[in-house]
Structure formats: structure tokens, C-alpha cells
N, C-alpha and C. Protein backbone atom coordinates (compact mmCIF):
# COMPACT_ATOMS: atom_id res chain seq x y z
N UNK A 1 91.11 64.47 32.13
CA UNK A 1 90.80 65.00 33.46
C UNK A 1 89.84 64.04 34.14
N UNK A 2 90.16 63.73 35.56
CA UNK A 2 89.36 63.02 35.98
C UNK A 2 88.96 63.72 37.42
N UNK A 3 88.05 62.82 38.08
CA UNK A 3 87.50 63.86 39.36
C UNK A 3 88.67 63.69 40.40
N UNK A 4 89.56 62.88 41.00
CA UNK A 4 90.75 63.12 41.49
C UNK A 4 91.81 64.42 41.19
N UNK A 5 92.03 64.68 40.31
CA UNK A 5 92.22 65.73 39.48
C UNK A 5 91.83 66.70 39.70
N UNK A 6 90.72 66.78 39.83
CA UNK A 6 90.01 67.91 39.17
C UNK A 6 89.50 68.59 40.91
N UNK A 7 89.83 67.49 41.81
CA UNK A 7 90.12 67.83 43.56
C UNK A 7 90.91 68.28 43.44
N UNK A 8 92.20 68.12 43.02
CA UNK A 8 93.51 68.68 43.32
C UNK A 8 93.48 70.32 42.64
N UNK A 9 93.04 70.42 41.37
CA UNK A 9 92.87 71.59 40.95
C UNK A 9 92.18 72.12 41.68
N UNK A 10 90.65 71.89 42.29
CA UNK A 10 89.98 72.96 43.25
C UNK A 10 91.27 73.34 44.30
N UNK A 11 91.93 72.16 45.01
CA UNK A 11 92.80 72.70 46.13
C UNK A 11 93.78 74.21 45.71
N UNK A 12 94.25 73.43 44.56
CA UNK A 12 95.08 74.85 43.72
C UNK A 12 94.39 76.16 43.73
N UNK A 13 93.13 76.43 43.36
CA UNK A 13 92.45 77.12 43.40
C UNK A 13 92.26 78.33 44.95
N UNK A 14 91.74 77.33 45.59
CA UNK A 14 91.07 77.73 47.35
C UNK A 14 92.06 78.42 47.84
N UNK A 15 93.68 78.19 47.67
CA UNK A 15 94.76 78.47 47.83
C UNK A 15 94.58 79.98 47.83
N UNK A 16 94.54 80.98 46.58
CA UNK A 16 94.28 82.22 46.57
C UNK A 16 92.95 83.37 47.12
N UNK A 17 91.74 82.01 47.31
CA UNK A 17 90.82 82.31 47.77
C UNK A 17 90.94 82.28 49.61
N UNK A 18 91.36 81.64 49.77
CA UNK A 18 91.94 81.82 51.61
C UNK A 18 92.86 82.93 51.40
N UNK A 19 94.19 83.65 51.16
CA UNK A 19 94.79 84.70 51.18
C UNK A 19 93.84 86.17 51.23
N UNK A 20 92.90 85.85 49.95
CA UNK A 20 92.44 87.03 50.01
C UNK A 20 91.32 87.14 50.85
N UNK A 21 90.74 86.28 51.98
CA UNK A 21 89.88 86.05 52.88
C UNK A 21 90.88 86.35 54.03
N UNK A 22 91.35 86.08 54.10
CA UNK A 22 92.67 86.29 55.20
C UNK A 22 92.86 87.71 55.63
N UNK A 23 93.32 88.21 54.31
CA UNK A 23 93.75 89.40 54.12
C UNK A 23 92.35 91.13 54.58
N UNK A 24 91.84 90.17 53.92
CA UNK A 24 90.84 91.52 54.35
C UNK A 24 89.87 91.04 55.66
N UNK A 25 90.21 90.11 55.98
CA UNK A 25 89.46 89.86 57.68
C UNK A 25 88.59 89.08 57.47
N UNK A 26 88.59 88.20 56.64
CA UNK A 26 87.32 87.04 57.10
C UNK A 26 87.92 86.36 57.18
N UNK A 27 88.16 85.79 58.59
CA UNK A 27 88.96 84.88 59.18
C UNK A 27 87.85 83.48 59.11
N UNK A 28 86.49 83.86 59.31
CA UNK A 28 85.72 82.34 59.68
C UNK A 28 85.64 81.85 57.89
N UNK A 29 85.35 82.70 57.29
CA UNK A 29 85.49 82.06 55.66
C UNK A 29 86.25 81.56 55.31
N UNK A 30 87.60 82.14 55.63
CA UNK A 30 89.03 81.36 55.46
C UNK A 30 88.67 80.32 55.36
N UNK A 31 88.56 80.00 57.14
CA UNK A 31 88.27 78.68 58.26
C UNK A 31 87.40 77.92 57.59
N UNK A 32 86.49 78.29 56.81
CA UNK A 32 86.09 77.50 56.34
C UNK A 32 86.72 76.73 54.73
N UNK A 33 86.76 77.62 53.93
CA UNK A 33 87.86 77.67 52.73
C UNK A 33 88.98 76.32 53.07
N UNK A 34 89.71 76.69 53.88
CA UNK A 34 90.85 75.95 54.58
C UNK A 34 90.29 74.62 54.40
N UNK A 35 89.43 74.48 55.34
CA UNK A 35 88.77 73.46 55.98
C UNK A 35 88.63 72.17 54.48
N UNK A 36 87.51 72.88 53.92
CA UNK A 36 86.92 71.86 52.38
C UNK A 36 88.55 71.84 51.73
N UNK A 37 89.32 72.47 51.70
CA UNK A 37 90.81 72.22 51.19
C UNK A 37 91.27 70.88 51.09
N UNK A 38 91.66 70.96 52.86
CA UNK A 38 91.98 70.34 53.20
C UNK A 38 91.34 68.79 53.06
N UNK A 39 89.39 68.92 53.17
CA UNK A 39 89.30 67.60 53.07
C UNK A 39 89.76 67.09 51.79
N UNK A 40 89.52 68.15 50.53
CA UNK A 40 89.93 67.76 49.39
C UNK A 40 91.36 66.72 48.78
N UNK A 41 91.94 67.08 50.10
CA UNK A 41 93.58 66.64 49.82
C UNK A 41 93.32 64.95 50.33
N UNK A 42 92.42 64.61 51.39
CA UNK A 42 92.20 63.43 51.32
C UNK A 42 91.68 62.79 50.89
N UNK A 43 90.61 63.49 50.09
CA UNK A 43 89.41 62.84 49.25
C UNK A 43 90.18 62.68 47.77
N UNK A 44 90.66 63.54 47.23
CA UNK A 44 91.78 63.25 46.07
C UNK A 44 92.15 61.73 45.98
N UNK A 45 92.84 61.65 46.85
CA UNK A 45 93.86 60.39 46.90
C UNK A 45 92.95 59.12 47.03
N UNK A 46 92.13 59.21 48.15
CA UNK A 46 91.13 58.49 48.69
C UNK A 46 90.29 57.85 47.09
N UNK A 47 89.95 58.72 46.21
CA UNK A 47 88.66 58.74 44.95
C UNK A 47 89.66 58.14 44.15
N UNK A 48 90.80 58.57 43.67
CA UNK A 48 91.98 57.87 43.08
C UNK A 48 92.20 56.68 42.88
N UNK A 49 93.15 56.30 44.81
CA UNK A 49 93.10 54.59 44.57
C UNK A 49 91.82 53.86 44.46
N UNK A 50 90.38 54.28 45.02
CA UNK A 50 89.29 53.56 45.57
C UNK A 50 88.87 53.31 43.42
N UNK A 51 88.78 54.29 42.85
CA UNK A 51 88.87 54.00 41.37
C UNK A 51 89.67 53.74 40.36
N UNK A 52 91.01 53.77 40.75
CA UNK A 52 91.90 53.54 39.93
C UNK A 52 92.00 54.09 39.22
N UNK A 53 92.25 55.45 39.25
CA UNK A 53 92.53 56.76 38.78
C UNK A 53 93.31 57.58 38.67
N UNK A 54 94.67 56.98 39.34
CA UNK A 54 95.80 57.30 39.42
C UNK A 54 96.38 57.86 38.37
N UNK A 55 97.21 59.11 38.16
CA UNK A 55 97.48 59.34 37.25
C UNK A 55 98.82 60.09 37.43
N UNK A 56 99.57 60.25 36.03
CA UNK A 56 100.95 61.13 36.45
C UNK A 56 100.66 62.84 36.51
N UNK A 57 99.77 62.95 36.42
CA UNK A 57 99.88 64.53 36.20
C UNK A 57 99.41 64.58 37.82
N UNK A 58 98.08 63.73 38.78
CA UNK A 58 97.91 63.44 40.18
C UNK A 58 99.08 63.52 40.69
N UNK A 59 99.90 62.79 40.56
CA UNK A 59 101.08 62.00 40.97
C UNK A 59 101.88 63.48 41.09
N UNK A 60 102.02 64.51 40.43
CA UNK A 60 102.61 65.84 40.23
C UNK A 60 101.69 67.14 40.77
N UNK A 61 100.32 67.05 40.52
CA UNK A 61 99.70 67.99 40.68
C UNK A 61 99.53 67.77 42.76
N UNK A 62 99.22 66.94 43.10
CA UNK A 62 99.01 66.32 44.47
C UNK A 62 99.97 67.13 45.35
N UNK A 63 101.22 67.04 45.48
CA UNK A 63 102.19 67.54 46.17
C UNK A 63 102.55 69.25 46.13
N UNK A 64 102.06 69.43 44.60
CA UNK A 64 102.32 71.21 44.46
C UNK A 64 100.82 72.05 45.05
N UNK A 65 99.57 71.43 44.91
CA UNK A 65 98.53 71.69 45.33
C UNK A 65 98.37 72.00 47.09
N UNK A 66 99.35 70.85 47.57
CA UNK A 66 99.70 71.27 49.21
C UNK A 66 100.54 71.84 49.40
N UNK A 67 101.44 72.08 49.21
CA UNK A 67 102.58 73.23 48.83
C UNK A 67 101.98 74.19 48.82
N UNK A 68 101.46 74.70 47.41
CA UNK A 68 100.38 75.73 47.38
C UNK A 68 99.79 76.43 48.10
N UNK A 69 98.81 75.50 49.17
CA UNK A 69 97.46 75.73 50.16
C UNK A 69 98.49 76.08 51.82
N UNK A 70 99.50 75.30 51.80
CA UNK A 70 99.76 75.20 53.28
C UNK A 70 100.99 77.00 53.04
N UNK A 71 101.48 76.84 51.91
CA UNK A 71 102.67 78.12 51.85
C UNK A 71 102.14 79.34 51.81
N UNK A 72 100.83 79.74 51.11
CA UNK A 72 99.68 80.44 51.17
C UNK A 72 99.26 80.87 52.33
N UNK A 73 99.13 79.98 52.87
CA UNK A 73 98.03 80.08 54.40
C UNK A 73 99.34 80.90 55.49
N UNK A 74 100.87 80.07 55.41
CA UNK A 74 101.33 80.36 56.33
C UNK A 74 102.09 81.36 56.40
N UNK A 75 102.31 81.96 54.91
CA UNK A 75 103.11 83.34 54.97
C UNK A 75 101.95 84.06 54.93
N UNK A 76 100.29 84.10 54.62
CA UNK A 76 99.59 85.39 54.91
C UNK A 76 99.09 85.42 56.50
N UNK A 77 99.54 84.02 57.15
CA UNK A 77 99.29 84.46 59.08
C UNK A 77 99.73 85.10 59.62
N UNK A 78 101.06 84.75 58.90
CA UNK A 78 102.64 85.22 59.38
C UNK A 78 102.75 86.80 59.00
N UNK A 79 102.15 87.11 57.82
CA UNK A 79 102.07 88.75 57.73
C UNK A 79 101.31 89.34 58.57
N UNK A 80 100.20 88.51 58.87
CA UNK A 80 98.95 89.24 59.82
C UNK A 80 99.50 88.89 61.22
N UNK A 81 100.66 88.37 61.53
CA UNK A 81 101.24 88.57 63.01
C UNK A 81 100.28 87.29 63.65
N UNK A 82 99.44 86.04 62.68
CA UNK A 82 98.99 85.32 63.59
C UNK A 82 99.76 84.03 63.67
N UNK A 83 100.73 83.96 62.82
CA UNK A 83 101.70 82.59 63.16
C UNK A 83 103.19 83.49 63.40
N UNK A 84 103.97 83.03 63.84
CA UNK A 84 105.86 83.81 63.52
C UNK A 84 106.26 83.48 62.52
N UNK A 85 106.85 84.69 61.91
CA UNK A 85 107.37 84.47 60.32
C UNK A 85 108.49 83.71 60.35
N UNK A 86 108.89 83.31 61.24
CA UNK A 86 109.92 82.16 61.11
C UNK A 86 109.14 80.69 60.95
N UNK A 87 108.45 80.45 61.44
CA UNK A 87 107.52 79.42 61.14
C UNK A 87 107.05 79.72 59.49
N UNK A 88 107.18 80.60 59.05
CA UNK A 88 106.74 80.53 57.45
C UNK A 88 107.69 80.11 56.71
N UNK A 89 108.99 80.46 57.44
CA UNK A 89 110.43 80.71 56.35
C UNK A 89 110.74 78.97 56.73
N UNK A 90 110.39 78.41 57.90
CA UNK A 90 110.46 77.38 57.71
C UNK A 90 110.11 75.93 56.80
N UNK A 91 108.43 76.38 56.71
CA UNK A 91 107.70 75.71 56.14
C UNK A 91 107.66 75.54 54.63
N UNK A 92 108.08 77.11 54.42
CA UNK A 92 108.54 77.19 52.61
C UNK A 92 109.55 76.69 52.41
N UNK A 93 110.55 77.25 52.93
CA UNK A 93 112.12 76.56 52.68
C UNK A 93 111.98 74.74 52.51
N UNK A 94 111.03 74.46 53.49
CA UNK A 94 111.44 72.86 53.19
C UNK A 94 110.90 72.37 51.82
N UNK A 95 109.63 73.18 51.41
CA UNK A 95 108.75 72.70 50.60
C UNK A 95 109.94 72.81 49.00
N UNK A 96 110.26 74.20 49.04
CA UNK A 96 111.32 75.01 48.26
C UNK A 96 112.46 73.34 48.16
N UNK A 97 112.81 73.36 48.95
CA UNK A 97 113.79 71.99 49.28
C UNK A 97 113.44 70.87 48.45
N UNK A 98 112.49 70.31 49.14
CA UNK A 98 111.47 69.31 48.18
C UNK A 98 111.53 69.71 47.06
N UNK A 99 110.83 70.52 46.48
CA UNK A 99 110.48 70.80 45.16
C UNK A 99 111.92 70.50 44.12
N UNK A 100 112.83 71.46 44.55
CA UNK A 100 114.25 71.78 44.09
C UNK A 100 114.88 70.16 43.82
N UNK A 101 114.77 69.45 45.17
CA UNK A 101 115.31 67.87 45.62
C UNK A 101 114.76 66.59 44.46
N UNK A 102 113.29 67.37 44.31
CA UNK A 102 112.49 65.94 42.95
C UNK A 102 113.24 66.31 41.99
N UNK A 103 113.34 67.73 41.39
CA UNK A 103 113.80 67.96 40.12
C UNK A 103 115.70 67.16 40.37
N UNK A 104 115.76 68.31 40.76
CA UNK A 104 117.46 67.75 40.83
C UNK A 104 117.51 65.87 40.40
N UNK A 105 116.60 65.33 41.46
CA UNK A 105 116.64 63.59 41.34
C UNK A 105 116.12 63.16 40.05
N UNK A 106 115.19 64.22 39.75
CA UNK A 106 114.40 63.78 38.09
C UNK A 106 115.62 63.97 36.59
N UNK A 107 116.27 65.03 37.24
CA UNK A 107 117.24 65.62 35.62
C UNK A 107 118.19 64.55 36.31
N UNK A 108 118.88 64.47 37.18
CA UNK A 108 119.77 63.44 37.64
C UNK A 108 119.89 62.03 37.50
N UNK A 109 118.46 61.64 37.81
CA UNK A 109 118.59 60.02 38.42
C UNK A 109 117.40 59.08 37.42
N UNK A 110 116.48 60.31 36.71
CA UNK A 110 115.42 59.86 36.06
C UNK A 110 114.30 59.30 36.83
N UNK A 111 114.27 59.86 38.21
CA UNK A 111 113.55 59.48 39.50
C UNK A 111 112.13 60.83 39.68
N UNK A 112 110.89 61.15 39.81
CA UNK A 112 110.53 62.21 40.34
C UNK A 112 110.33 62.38 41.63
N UNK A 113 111.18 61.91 42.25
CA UNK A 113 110.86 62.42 43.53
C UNK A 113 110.44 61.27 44.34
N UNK A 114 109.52 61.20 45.64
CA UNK A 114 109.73 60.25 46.69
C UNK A 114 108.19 59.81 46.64
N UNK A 115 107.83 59.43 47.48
CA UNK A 115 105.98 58.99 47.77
C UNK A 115 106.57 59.47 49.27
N UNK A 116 105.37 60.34 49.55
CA UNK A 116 105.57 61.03 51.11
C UNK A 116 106.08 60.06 52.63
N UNK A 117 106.95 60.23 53.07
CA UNK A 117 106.85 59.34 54.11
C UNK A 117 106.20 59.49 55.25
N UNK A 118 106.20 58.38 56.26
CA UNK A 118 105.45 58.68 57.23
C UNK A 118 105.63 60.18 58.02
N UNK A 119 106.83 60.35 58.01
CA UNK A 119 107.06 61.87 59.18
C UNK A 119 106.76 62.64 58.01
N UNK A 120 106.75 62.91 56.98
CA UNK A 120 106.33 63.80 55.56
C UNK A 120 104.50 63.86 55.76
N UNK A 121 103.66 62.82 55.89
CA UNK A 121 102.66 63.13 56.21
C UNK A 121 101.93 63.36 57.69
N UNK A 122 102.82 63.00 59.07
CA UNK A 122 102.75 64.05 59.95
C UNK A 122 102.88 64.92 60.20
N UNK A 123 103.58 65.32 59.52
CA UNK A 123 104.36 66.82 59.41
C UNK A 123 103.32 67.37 58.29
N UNK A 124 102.73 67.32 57.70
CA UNK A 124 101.58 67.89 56.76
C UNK A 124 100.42 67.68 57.32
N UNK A 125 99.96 66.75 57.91
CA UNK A 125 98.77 66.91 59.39
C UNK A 125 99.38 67.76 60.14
N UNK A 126 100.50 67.98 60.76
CA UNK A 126 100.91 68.65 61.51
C UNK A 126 100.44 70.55 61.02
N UNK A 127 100.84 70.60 59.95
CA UNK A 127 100.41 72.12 59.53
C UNK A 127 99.47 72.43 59.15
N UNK A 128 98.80 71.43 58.71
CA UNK A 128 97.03 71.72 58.37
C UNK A 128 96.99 72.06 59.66
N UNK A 129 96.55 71.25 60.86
CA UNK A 129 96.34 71.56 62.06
C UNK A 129 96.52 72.87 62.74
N UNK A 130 98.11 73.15 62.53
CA UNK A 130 98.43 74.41 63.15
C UNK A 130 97.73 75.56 62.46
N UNK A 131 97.29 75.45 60.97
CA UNK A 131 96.96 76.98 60.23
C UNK A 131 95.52 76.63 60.62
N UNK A 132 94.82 75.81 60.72
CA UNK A 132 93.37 75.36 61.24
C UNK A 132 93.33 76.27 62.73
N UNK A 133 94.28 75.64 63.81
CA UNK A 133 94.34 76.13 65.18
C UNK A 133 94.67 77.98 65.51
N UNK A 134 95.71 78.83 64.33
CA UNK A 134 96.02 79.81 64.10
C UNK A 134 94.88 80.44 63.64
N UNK A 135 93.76 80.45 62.62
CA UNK A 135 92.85 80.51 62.39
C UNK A 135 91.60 80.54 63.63
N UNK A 136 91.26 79.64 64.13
CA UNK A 136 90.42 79.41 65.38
C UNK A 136 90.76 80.48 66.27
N UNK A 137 91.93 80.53 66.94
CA UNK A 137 92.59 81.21 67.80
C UNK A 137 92.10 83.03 67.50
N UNK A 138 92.22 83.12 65.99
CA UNK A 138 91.67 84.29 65.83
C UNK A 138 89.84 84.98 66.11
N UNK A 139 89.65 83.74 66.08
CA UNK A 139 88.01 83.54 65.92
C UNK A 139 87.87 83.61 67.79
N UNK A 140 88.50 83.02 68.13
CA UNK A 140 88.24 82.33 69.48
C UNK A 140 89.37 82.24 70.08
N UNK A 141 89.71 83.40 70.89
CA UNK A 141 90.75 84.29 71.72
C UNK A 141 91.35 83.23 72.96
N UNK A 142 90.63 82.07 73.29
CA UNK A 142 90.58 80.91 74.62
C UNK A 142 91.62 80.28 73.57
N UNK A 143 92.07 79.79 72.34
CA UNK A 143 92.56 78.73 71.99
C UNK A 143 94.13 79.19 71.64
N UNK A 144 94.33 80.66 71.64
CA UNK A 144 95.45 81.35 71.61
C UNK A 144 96.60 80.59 72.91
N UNK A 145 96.40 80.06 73.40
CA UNK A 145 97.44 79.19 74.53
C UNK A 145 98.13 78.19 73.84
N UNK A 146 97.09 77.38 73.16
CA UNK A 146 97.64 76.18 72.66
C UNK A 146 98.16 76.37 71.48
N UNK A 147 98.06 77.63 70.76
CA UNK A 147 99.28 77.75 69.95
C UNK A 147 100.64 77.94 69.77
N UNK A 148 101.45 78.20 70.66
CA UNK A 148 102.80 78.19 70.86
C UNK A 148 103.43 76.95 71.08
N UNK A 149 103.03 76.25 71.69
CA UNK A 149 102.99 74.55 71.64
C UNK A 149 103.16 74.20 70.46
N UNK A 150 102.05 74.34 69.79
CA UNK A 150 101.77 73.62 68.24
C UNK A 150 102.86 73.73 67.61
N UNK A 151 103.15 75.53 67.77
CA UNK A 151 103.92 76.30 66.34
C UNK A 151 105.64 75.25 66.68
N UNK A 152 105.87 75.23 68.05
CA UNK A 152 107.20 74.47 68.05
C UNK A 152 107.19 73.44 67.71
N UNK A 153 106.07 72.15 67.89
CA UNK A 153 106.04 71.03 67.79
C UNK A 153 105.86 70.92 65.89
N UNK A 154 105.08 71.96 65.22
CA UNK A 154 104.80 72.01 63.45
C UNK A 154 106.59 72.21 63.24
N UNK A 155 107.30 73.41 64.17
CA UNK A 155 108.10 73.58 63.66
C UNK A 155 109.95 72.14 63.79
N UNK A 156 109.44 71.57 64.33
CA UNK A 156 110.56 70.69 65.13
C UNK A 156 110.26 69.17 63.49
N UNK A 157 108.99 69.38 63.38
CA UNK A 157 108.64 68.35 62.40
C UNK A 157 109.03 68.45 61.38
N UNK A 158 108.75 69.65 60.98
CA UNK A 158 108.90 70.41 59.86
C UNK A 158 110.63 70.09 59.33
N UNK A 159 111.26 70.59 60.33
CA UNK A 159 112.90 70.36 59.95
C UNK A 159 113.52 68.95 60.08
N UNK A 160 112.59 68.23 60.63
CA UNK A 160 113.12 66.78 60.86
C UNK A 160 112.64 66.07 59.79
N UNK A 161 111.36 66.45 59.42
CA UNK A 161 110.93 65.64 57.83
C UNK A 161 112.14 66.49 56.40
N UNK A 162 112.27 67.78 56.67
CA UNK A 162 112.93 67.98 55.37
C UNK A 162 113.99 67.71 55.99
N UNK A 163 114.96 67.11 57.17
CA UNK A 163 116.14 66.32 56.78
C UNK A 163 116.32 65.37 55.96
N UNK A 164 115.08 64.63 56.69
CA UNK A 164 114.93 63.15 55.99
C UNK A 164 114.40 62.88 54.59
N UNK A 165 114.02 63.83 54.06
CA UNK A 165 113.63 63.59 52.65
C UNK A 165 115.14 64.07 52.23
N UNK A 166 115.91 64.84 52.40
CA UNK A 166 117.71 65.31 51.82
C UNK A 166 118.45 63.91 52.03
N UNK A 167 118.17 63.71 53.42
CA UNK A 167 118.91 62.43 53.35
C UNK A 167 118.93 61.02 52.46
N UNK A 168 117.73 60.82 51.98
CA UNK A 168 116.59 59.89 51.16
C UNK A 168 117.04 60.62 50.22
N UNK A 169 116.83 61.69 49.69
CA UNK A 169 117.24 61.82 48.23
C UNK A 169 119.16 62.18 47.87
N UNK A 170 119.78 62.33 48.60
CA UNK A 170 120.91 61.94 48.75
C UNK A 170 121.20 60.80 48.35
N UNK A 171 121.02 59.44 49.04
CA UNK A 171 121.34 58.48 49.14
C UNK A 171 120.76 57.75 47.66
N UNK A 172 119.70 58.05 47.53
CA UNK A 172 119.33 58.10 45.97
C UNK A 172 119.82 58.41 44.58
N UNK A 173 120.43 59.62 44.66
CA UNK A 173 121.31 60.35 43.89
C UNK A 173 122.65 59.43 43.58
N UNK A 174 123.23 59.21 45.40
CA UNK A 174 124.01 58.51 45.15
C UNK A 174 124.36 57.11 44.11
N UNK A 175 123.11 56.87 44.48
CA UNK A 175 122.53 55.03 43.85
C UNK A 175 122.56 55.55 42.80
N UNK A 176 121.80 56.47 42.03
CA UNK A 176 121.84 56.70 40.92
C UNK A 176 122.33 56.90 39.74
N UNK A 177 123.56 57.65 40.61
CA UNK A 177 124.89 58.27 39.69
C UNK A 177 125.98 57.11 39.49
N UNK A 178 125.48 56.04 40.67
CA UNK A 178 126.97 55.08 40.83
C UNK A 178 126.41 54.39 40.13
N UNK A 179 125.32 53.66 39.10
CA UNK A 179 125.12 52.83 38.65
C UNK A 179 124.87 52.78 37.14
């Protein structure tokens, strides 16, 4: 275990601790919860390469840890009526996708999966942001405008990055199987 690691596990963690902050109305604890999460997810990676700490269980734990935090956050908004539950069914489904897409490529191709691409990590700024802004909005009734914006623009990303990771692991598969 190393401290990269051992970020990603807190993220795993915070995950259930925002739901049940959520859930019974402490929206600014969440907000905050959320918040150190989130920096965690950059500081992970960040403490990693800067030490060379890289590791395969990182390499695995990293991607299910945001999965985790962002699928968490957005089906308990979505119950509390503060994001649209279609925006949840979205956000899981792709993750669901992903997840399903490494394995399939791993028992298949002997591949685990991809290193995030660029629209893969806008699209994950993209939803930190929005469950950050969904959050606020609750706190602070003025910022409720600029969420409908967001939720289309999280949601337009959202389906355009999990094309492109199907398509990418498609084409992979393909390579894989033909060779």
C-alpha cells in the first residue's frame, strides 16, 4: 500500500459518506465531502507519477473509485429531485459500459482496458462540476439557472465519450482477435 493508493481508497470511502449526507439533508457537508473527493482524484495520480508509484492495483482501483464517487452522488440527486434521473441512467450506463468494455477486452484481448482519453476526462470534469453545481444550487437557490445548461452539456459529453471509448474498444477487440 502506498499513499496514492491509499487516496484512491479514501475516494472509495467518501463515496458512501456523501449519500448518507445527501440523504438526510446536509447538503453543505456533502459539498464539502464531494469537494476533498474530488481533490483526492487529482492528487492520487498527481503523488503517483511525481513518485513513481504507479501501481496495478492504482491502475484498477483509480477508475472504479470515480465510478464509485460520481454514480453515488448522481443517482442520490437524482432521487432527491436535484439532478433528472435520466442524467443518472446516463452517467451509470456509460460507466456500466466501461466497466463491462475493460473486462470483455481483458478476457478477450489480454488488454485492461484504455488510459482515459481526452473527452473521457472532460467528461469527468464535466460531472464533478455538475454534482459540485447541483449541490451549490441547493445551498444557493441564485445558481439553480445555470443548471439546466450544465445537465445537457454533462449529458451530450457523457454519450459522446462512451461512444468513443465502444468505438476504441471495438476496434481493439478487433486487432485483437485478428491477430
Amino acid at each position: 500500500m502506498n499513499v496514492p493508493n491509499g487516496l484512491t481508497l479514501l475516494r472509495i470511502l467518501l463515496a458512501p459518506t456523501i449519500v448518507i449526507e445527501l440523504l438526510y439533508g446536509y447538503t453543505g457537508a456533502a459539498l464539502l465531502t464531494f469537494l476533498a473527493a474530488a481533490i483526492t482524484d487529482g492528487l492520487d495520480g498527481f503523488v503517483a507519477r511525481s513518485r513513481r508509484q504507479r501501481t496495478e492495483l492504482g491502475r484498477v482501483l483509480d477508475p472504479l473509485a470515480d465510478k464509485a464517487l460520481l454514480a453515488s452522488a448522481f443517482v442520490t440527486l437524482a432521487v432527491r429531485g436535484d439532478l433528472p434521473l435520466w442524467l443518472a441512467i446516463i452517467g451509470v450506463s456509460r460507466d456500466v459500459m466501461l466497466m463491462v468494455g475493460s473486462l470483455v477486452l481483458y478476457i478477450l484481448a489480454g488488454r485492461l482496458g484504455n488510459p482515459p482519453s481526452a473527452l473521457g476526462k472532460v467528461t469527468t470534469a464535466l460531472q464533478l462540476g455538475t454534482v459540485l453545481l447541483a449541490m451549490s444550487a441547493d445551498l444557493r437557490p441564485a445558481l439553480r439557472p445555470a443548471l439546466a445548461p450544465t445537465v445537457w452539456v454533462t449529458a451530450a459529453a457523457t454519450v459522446l465519450s462512451g461512444l468513443h471509448y465502444l468505438v476504441v474498444g471495438v476496434r481493439q477487440l478487433a486487432a485483437g482477435t485478428a491477430s
